[in-house]
C-alpha atoms as a PDB file:
ATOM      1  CA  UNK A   1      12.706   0.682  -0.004  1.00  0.00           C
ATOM      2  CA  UNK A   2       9.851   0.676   2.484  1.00  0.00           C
ATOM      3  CA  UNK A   3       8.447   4.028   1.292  1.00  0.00           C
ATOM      4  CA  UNK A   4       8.221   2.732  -2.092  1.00  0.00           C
ATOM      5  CA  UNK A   5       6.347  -0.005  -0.854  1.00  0.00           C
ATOM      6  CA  UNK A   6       3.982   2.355   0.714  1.00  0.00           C
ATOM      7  CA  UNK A   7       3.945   4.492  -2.123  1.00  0.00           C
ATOM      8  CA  UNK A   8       2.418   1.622  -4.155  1.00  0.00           C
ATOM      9  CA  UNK A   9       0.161   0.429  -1.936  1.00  0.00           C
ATOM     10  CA  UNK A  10      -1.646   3.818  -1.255  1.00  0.00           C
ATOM     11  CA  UNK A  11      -1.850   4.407  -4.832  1.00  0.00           C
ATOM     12  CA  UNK A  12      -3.066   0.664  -5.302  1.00  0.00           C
ATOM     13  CA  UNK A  13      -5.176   1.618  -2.673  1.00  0.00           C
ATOM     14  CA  UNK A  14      -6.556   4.776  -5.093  1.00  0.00           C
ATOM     15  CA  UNK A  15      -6.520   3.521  -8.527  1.00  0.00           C
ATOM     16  CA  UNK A  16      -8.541   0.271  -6.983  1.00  0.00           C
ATOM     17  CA  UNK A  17     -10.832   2.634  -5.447  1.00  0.00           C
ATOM     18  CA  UNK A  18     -11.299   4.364  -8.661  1.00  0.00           C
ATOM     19  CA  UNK A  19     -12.250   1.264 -10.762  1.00  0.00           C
ATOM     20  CA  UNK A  20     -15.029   0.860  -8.379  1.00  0.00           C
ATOM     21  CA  UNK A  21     -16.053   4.294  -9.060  1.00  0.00           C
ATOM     22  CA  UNK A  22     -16.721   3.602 -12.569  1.00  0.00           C
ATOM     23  CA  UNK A  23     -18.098  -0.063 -12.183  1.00  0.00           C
ATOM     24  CA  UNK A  24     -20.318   1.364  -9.747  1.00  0.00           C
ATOM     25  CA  UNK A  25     -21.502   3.803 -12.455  1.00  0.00           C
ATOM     26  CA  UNK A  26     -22.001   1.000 -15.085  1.00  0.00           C
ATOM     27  CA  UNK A  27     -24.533  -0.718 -12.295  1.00  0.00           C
ATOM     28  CA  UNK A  28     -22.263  -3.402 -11.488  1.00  0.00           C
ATOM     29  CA  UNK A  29     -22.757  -2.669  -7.664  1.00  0.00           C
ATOM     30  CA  UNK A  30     -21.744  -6.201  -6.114  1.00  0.00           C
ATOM     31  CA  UNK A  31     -18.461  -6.198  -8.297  1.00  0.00           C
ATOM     32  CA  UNK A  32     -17.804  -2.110  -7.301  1.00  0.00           C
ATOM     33  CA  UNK A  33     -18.246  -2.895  -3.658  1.00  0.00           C
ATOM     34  CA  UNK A  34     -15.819  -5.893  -3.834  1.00  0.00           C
ATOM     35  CA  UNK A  35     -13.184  -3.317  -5.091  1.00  0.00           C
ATOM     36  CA  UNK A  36     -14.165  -0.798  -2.538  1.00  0.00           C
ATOM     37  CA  UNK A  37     -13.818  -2.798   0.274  1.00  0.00           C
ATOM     38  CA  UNK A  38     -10.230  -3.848  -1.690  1.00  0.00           C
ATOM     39  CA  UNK A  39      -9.511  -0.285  -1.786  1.00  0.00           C
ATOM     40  CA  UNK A  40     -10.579   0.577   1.628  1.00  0.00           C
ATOM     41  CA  UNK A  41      -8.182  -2.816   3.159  1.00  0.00           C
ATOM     42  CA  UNK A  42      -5.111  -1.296   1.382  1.00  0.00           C
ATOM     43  CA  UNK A  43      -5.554   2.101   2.643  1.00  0.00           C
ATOM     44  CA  UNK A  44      -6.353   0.305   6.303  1.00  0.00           C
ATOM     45  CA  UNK A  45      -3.158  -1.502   5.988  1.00  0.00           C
ATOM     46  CA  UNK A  46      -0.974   1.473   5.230  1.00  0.00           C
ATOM     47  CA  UNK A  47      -2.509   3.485   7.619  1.00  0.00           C
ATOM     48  CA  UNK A  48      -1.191   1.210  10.459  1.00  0.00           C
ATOM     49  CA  UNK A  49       1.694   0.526   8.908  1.00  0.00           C
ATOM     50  CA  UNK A  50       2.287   4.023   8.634  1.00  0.00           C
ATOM     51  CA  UNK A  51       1.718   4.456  12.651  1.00  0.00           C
ATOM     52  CA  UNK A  52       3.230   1.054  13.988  1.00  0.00           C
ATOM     53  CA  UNK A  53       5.869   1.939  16.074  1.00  0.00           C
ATOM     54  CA  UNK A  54       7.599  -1.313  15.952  1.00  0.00           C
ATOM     55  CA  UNK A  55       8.285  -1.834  12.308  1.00  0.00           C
ATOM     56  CA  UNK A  56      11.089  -0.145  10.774  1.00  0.00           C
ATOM     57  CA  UNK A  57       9.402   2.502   8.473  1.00  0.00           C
ATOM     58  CA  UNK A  58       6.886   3.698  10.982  1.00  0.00           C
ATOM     59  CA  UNK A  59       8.449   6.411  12.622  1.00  0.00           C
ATOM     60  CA  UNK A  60       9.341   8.298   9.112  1.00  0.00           C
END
């Protein structure tokens, strides 16, 4: 169940980071680096969830 949760959030995490891509291309840089910095939280998050030791999915 966890891993699925992960699962979504990294790909969140890449389709997010994506869309920011492309705004950024249409020169709609304040809205692209609000989803960056989206993208970039959600990968932060489950990078540490991914290494916390006392939560039940991080030694996987």
């Amino acid at each position: 169940m966890f891993d699925t949760h992960r699962r979504r959030l990294r790909r969140g995490g890449a389709g997010v980071g994506a869309l920011a891509a492309v705004i950024w291309y249409a020169d709609a840089t304040e809205v692209a680096l609000g989803l960056a910095v989206v993208a970039a939280l959600a990968l932060l998050v489950d990078s540490k969830l991914t290494e916390s030791t006392w939560l039940p999915w991080g030694d996987e």
